[in-house]
N, C-alpha and C. Protein backbone atom coordinates (compact mmCIF):
# COMPACT_ATOMS: atom_id res chain seq x y z
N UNK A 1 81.62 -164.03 -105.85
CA UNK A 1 82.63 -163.65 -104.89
C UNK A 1 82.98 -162.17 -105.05
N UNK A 2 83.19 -161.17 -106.37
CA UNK A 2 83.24 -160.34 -106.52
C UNK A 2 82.43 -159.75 -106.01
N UNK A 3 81.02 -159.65 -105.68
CA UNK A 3 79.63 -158.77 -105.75
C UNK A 3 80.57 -158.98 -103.96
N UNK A 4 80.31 -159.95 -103.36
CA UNK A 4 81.20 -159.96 -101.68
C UNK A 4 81.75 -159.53 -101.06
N UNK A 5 83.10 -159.16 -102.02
CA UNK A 5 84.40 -158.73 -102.05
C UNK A 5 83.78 -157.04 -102.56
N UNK A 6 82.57 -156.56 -102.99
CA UNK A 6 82.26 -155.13 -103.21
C UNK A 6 81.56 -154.39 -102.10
N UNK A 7 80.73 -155.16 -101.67
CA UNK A 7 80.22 -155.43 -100.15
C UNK A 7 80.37 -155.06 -98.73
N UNK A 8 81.61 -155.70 -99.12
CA UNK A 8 82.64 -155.78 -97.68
C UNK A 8 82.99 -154.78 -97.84
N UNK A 9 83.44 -154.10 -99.21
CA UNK A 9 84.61 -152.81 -99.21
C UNK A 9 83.55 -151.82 -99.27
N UNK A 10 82.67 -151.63 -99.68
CA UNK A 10 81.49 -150.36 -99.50
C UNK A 10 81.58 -150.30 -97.88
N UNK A 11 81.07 -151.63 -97.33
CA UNK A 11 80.99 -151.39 -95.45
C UNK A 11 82.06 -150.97 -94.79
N UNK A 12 83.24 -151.18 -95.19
CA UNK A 12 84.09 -150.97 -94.48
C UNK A 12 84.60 -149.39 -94.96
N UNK A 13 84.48 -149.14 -95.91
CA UNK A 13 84.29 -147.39 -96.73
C UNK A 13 83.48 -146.74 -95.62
N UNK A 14 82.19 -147.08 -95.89
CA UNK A 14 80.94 -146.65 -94.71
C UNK A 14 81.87 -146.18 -93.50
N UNK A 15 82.31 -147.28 -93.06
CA UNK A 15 82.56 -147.63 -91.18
C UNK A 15 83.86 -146.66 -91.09
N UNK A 16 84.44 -146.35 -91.77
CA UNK A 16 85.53 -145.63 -91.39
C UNK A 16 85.33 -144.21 -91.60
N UNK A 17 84.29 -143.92 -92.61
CA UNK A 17 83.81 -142.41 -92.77
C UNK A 17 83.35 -142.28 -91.28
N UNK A 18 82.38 -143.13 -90.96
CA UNK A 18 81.39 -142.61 -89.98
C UNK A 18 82.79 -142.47 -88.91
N UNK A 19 83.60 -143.16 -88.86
CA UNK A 19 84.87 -142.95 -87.55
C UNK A 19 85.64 -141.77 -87.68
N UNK A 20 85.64 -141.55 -88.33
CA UNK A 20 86.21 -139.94 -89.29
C UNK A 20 85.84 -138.95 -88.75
N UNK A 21 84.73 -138.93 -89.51
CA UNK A 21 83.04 -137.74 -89.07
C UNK A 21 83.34 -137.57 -87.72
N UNK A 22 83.10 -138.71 -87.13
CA UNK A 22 83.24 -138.71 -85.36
C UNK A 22 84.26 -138.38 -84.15
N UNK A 23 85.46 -138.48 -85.09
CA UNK A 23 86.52 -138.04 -84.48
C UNK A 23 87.31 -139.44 -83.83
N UNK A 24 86.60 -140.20 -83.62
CA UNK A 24 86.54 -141.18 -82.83
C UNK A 24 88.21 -141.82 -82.57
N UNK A 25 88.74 -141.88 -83.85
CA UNK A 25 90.24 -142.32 -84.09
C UNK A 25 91.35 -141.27 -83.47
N UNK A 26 90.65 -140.09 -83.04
CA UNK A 26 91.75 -138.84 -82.19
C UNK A 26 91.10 -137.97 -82.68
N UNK A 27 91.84 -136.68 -82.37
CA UNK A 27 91.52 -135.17 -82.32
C UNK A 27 91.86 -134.89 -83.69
N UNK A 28 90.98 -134.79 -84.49
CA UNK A 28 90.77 -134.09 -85.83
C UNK A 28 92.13 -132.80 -85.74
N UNK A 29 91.71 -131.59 -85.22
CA UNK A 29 92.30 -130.66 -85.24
C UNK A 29 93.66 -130.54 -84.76
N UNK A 30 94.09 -131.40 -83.91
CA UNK A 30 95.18 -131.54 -83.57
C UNK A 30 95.51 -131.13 -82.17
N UNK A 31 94.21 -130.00 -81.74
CA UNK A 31 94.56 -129.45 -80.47
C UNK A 31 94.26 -130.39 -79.58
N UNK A 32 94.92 -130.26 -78.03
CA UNK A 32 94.40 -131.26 -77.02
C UNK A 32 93.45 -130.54 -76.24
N UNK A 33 92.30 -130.97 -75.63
CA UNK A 33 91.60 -130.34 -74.90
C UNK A 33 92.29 -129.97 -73.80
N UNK A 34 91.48 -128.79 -73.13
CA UNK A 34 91.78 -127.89 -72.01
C UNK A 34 91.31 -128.92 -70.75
N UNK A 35 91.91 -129.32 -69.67
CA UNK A 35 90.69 -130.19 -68.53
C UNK A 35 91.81 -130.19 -67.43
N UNK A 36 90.92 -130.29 -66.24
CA UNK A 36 91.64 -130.66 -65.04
C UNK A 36 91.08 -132.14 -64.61
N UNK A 37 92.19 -132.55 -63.50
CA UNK A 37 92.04 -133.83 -63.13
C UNK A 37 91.92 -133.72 -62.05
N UNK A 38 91.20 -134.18 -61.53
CA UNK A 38 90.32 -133.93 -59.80
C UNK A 38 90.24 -134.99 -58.95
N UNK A 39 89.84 -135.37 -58.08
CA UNK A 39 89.69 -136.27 -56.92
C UNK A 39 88.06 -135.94 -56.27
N UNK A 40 87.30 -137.25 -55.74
CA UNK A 40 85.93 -137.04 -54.86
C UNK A 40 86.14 -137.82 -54.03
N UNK A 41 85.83 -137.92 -53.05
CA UNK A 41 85.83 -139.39 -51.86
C UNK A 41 84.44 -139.89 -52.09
N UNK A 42 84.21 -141.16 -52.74
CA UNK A 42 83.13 -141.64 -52.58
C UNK A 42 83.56 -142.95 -51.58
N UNK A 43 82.10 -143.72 -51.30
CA UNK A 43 82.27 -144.66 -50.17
C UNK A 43 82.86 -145.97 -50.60
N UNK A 44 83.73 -147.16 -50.07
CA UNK A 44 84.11 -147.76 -50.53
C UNK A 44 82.94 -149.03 -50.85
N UNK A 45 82.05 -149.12 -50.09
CA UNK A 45 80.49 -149.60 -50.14
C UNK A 45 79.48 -148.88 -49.89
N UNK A 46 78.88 -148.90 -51.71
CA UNK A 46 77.89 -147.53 -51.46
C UNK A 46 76.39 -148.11 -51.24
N UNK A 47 76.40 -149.29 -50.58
CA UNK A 47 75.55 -150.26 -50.34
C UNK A 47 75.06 -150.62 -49.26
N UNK A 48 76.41 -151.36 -48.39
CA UNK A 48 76.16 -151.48 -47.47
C UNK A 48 76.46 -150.72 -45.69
N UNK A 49 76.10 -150.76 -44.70
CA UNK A 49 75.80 -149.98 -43.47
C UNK A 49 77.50 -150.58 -42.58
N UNK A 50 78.23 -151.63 -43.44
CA UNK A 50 79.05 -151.89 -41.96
C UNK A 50 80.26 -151.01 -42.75
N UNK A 51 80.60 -150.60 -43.81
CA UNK A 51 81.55 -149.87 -43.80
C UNK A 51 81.49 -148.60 -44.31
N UNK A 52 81.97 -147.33 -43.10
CA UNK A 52 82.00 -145.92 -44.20
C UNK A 52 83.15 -145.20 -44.47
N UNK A 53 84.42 -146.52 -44.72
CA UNK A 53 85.51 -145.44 -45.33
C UNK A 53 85.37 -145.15 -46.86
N UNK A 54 86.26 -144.29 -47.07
CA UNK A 54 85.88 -143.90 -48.56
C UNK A 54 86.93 -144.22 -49.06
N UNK A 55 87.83 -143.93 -50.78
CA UNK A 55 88.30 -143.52 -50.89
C UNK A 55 88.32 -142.56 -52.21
N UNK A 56 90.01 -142.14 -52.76
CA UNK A 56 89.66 -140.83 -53.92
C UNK A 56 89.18 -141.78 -55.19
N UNK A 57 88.26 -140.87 -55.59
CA UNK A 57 87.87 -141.41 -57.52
C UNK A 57 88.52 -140.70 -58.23
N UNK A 58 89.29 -140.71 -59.13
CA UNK A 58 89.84 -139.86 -59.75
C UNK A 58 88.57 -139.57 -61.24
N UNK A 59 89.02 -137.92 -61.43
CA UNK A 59 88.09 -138.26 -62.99
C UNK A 59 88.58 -136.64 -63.49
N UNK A 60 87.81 -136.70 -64.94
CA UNK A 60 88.31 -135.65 -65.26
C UNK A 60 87.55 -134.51 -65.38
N UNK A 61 87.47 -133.01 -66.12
CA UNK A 61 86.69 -132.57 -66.04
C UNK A 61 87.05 -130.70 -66.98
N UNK A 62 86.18 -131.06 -67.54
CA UNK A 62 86.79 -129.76 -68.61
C UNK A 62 85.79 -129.19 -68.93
N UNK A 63 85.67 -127.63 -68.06
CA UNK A 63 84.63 -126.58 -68.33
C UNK A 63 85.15 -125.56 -69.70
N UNK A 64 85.92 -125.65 -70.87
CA UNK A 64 86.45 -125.12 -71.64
C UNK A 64 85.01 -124.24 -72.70
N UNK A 65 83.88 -125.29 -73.06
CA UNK A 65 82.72 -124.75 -73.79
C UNK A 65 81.27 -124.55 -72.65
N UNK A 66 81.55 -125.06 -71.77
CA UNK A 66 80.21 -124.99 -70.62
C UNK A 66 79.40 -124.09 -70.38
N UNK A 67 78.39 -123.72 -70.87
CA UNK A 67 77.61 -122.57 -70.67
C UNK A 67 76.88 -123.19 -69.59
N UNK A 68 75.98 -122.26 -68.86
CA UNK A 68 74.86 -123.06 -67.77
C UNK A 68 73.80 -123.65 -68.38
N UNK A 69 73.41 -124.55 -67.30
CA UNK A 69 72.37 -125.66 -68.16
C UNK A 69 72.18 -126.20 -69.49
N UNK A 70 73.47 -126.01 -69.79
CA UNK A 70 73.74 -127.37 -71.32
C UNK A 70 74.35 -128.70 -70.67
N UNK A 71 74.33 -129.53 -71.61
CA UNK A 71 74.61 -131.17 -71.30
C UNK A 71 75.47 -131.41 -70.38
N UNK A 72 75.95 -132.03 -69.60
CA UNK A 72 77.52 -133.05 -69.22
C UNK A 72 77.02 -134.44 -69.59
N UNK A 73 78.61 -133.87 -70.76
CA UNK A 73 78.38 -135.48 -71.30
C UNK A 73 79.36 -136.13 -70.32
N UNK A 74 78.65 -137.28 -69.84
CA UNK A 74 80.14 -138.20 -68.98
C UNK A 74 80.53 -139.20 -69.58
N UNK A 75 81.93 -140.06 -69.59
CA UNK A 75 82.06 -140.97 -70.15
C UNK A 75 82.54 -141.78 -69.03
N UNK A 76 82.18 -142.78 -69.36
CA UNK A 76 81.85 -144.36 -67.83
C UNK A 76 83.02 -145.02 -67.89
N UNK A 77 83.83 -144.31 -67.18
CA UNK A 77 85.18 -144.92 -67.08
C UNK A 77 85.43 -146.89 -67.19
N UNK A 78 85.90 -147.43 -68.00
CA UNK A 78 86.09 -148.65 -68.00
C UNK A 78 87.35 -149.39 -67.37
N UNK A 79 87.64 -150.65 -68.25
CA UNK A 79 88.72 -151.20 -67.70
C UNK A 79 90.08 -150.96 -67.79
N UNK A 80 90.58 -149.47 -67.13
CA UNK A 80 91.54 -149.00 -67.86
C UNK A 80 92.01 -147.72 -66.87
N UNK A 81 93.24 -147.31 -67.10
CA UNK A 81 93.21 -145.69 -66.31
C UNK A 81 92.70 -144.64 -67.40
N UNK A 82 91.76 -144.00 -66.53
CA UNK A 82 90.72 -142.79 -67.43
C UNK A 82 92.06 -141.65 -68.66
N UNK A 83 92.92 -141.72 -68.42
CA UNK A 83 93.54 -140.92 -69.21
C UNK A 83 93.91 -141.43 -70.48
N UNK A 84 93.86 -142.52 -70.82
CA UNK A 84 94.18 -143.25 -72.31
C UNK A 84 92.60 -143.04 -72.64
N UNK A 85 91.45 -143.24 -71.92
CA UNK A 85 89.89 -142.46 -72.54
C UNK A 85 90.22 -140.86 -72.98
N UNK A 86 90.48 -140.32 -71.69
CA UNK A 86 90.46 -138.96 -71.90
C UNK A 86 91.57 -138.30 -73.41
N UNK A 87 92.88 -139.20 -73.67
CA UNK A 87 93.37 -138.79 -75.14
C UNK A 87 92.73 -139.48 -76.19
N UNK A 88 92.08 -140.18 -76.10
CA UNK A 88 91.84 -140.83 -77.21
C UNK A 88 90.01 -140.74 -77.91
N UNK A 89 89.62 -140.17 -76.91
CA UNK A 89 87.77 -139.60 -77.09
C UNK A 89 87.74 -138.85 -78.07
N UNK A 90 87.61 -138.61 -79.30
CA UNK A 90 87.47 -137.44 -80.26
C UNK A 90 86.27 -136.77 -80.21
N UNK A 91 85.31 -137.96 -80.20
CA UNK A 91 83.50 -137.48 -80.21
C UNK A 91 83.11 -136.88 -79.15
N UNK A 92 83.76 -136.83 -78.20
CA UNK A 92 83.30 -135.94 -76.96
C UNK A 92 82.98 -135.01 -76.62
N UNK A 93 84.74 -134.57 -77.56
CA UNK A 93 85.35 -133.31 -77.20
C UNK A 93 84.62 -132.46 -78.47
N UNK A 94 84.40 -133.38 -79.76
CA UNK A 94 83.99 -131.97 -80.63
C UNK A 94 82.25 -131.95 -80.30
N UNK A 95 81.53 -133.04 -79.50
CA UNK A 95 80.40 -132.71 -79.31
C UNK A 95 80.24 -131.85 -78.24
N UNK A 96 81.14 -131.55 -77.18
CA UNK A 96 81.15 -130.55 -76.25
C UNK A 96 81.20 -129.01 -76.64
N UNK A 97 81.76 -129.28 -77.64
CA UNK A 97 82.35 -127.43 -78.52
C UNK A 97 81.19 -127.58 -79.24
N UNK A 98 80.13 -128.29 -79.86
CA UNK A 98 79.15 -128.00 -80.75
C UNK A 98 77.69 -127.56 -79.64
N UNK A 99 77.95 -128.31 -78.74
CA UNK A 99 76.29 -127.72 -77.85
C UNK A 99 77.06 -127.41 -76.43
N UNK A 100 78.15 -126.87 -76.38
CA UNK A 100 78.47 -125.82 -75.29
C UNK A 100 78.26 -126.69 -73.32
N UNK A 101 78.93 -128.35 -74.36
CA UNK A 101 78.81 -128.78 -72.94
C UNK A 101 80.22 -128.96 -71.93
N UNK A 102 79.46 -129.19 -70.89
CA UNK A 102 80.44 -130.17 -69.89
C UNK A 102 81.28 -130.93 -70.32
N UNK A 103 82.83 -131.87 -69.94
CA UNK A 103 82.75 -133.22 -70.25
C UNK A 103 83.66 -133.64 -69.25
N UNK A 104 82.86 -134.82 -68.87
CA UNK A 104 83.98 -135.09 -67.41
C UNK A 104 84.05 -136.97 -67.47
N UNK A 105 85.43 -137.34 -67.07
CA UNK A 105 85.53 -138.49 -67.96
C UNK A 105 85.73 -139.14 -65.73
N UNK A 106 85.13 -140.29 -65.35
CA UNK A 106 85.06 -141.16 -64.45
C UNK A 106 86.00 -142.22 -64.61
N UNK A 107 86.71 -142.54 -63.84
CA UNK A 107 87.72 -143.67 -63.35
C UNK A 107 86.84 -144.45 -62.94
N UNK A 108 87.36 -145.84 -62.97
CA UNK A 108 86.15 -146.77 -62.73
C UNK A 108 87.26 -147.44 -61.27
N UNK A 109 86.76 -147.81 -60.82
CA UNK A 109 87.05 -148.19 -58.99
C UNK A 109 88.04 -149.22 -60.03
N UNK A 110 89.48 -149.28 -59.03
CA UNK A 110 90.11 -150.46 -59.01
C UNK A 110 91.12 -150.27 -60.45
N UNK A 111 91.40 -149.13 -61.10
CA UNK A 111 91.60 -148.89 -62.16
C UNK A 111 92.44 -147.51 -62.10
N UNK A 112 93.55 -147.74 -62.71
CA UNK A 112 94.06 -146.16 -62.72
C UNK A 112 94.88 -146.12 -61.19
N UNK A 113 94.15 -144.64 -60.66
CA UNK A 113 94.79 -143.93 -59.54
C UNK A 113 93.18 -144.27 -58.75
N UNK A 114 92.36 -144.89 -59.05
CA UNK A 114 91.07 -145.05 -57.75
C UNK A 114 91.41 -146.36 -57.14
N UNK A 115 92.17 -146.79 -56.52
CA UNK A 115 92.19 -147.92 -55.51
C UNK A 115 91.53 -147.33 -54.40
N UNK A 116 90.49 -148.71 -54.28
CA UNK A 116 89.82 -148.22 -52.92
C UNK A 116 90.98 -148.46 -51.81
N UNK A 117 91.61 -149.89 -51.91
CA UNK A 117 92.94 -149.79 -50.95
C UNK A 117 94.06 -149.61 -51.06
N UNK A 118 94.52 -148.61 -51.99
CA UNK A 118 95.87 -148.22 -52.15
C UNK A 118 96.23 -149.90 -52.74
N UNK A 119 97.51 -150.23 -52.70
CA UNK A 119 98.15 -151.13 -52.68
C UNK A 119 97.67 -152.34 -52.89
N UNK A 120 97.38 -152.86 -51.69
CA UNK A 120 96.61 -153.81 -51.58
C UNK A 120 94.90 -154.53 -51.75
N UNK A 121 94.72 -153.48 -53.10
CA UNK A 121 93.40 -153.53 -53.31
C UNK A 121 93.15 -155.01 -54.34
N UNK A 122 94.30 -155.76 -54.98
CA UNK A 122 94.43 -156.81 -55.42
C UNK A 122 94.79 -157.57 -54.58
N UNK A 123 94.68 -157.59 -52.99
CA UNK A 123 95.57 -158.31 -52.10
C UNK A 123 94.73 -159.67 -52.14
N UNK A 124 93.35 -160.31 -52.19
CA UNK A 124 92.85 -161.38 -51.54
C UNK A 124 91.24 -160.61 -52.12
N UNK A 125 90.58 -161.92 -51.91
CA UNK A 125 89.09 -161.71 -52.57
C UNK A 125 88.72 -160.76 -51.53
N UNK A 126 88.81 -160.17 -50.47
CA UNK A 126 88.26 -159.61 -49.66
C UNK A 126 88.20 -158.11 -50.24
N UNK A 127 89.39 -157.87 -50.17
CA UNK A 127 89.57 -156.61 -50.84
C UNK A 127 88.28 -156.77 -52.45
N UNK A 128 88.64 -157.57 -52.88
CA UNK A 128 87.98 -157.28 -54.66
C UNK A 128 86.49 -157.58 -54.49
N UNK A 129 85.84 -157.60 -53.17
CA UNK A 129 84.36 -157.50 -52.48
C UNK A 129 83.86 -156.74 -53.64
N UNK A 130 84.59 -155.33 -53.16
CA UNK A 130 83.71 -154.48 -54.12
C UNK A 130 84.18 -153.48 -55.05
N UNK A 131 84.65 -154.82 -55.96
CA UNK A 131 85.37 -154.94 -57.50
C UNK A 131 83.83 -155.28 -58.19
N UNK A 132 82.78 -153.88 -58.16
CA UNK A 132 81.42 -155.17 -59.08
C UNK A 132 81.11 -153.34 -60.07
N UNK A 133 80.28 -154.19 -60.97
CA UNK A 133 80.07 -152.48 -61.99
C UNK A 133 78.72 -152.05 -61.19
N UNK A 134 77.86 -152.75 -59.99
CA UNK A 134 76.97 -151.73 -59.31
C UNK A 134 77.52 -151.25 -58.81
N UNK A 135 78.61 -151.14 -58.10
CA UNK A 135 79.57 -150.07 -56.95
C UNK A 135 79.57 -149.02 -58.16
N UNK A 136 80.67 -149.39 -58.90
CA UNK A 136 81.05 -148.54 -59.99
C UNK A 136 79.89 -147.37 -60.88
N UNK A 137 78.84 -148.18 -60.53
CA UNK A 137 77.88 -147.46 -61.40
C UNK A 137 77.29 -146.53 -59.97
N UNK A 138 77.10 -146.98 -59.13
CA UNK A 138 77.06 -145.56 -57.38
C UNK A 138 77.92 -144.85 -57.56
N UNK A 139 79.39 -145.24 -57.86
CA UNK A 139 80.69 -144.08 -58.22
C UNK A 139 79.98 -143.07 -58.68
N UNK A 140 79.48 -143.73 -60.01
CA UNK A 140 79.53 -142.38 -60.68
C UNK A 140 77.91 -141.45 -60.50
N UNK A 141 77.22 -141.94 -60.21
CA UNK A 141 76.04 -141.05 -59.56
C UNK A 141 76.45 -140.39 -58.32
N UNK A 142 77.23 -141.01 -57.79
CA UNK A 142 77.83 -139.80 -56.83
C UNK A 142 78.58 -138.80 -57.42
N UNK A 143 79.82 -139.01 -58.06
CA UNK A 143 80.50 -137.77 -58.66
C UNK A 143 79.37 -137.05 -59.42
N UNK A 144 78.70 -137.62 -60.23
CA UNK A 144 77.99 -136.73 -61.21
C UNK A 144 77.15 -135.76 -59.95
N UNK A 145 76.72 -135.91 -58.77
CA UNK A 145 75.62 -135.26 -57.99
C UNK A 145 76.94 -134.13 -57.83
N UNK A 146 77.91 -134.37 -57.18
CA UNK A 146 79.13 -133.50 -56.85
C UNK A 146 79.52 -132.68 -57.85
N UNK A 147 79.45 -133.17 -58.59
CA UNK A 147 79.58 -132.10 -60.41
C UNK A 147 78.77 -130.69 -60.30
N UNK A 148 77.39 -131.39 -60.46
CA UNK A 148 76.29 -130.83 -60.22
C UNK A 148 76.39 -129.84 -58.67
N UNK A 149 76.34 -130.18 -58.03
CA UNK A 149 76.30 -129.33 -56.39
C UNK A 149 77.51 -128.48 -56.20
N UNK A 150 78.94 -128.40 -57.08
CA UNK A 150 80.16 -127.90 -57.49
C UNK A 150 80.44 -126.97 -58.21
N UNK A 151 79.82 -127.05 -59.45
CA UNK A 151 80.30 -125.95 -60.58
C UNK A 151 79.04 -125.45 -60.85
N UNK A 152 78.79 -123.88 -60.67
CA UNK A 152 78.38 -122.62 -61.60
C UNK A 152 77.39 -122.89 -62.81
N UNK A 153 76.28 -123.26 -62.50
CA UNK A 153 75.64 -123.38 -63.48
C UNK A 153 74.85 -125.31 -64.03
N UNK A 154 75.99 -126.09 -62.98
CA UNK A 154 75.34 -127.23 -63.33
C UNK A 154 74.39 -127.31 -62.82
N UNK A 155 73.61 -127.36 -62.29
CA UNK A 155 72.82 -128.37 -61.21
C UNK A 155 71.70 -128.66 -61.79
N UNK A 156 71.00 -127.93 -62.87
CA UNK A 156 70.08 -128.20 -63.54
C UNK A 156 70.45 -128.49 -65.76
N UNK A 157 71.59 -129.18 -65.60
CA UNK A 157 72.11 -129.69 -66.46
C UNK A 157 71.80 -130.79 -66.77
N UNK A 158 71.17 -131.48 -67.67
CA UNK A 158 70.87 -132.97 -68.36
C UNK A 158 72.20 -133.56 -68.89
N UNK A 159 72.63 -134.98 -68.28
CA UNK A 159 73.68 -135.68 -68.02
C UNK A 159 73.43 -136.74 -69.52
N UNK A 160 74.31 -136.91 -70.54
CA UNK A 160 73.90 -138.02 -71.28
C UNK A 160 75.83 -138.53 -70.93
N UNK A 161 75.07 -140.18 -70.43
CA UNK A 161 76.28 -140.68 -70.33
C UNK A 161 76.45 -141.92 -71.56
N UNK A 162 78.05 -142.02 -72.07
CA UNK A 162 79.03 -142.45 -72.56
C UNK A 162 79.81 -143.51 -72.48
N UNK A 163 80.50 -144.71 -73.58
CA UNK A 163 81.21 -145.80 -73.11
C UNK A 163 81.39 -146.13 -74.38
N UNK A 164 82.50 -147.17 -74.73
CA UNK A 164 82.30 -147.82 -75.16
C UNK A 164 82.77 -149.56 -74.43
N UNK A 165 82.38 -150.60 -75.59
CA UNK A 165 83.14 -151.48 -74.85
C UNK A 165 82.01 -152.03 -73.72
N UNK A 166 83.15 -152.65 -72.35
CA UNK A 166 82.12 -152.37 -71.04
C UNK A 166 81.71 -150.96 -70.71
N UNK A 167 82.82 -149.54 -70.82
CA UNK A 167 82.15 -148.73 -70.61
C UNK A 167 80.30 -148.50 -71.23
N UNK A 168 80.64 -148.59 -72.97
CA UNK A 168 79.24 -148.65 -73.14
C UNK A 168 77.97 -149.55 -72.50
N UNK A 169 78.53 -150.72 -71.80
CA UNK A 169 77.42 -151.25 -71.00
C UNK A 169 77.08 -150.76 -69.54
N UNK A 170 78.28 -149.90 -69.37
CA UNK A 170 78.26 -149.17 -67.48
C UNK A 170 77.42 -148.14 -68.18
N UNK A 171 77.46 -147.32 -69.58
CA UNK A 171 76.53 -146.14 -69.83
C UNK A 171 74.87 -146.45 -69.56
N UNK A 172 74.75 -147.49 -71.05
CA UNK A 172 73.58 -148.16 -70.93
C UNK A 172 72.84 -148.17 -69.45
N UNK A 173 73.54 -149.49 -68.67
CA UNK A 173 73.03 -149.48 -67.24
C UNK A 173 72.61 -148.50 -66.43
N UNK A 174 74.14 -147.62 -66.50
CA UNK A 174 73.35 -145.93 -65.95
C UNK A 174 72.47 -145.28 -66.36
N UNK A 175 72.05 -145.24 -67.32
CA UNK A 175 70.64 -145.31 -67.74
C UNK A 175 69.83 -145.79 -67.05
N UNK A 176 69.73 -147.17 -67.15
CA UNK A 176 68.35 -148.28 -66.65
C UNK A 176 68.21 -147.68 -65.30
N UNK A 177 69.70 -147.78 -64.44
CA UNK A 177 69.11 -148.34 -63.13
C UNK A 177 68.97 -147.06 -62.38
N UNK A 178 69.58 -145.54 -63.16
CA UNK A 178 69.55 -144.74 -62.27
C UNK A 178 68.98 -143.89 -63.08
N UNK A 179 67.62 -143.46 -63.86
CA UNK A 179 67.17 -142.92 -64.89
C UNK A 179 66.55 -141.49 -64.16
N UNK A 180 67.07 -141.18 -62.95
CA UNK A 180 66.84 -139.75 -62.59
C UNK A 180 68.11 -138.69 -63.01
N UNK A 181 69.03 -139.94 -62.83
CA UNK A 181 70.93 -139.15 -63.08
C UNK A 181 70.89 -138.83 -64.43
N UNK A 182 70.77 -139.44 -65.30
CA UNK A 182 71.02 -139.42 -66.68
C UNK A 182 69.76 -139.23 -67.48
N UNK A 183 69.84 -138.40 -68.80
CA UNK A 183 68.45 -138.66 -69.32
C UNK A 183 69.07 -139.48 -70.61
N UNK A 184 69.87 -139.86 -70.85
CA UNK A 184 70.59 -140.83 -71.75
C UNK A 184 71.78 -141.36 -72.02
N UNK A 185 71.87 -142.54 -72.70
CA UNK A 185 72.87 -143.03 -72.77
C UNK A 185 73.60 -143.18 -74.15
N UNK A 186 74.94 -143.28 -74.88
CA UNK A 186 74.99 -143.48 -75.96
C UNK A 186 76.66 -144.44 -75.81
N UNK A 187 75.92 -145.90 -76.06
CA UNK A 187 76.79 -146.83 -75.64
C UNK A 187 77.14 -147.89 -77.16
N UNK A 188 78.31 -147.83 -77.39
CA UNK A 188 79.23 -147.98 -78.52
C UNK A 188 80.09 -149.62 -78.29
């Protein structure tokens, strides 16, 4: 039971260095990152032909280390409003200051300030149609193209997207299904 009980406490030694190292638990340094919070109109079905209203995605976006053609790292907004991601990301922000990237954090539809219908976007299954993570995962290949076609230097920038959680499975996926957007994923 002892040798067990030494085991456990080496791994869990391990697991919290590596959370350390990473920042992962908050901002090491104490400072808060520099970022603005923006709006895109993407479609409310980026699928189908009978509807083309849109509405705003909210997300974030902080050119503070951005040189041209270094990374945007994105992180795949989950089940949550993007701003409890955006304080609480440590690894992001110090991997952005180490290779001079992008970092722009995605609201995930239905979450936060992105209601596709205002109000009544919990009203009846009709509305929560397109409550699915393929919409969500078009969200964000659209903003990311708008990133890109927007700011000074992106457009020929390599995208590695971010998550953990479900986010890390919306990263992953963005990967699989859209492997022109992203050239990787790093899903936690």
């Amino acid at each position: 039971i002892s040798c067990l009980i030494l085991i456990l406490r080496s791994t869990l030694i391990t697991m919290i260095s590596i959370l350390l190292s990473l920042s992962i638990i908050g901002f090491v340094s104490g400072q808060q990152p520099q970022y603005e919070v923006k709006y895109h109109n993407v479609k409310i079905d980026n699928f189908g032909f009978g509807r083309n209203d849109t509405f705003s995605l909210r997300y974030v976006i902080s050119l503070s280390h951005f040189q041209p053609e270094k990374p945007i790292l994105f992180y795949c907004g989950n089940e949550g409003d993007v701003m409890a991601f955006v304080k609480n990301t440590g690894a992001m922000w110090e991997m952005a200051e180490q290779w001079n990237a992008m970092v722009v954090f995605g609201e995930h539809r239905y979450y936060g300030k992105s209601m596709p219908f205002g109000n009544d976007s919990y009203k009846d299954p009709e509305h929560l149609t397109y409550f699915t993570s393929e919409q969500a995962l078009a969200d964000y290949v659209v903003l990311l193209q708008h990133v890109k076609d927007t700011i000074d230097g992106a457009k020929e920038s390599p995208v590695v997207a971010m998550g953990g959680s479900y986010g890390g499975m919306l990263a992953a996926w963005l990967r699989i299904k859209y492997p022109w957007a992203v050239i990787g994923s790093l899903a936690a």
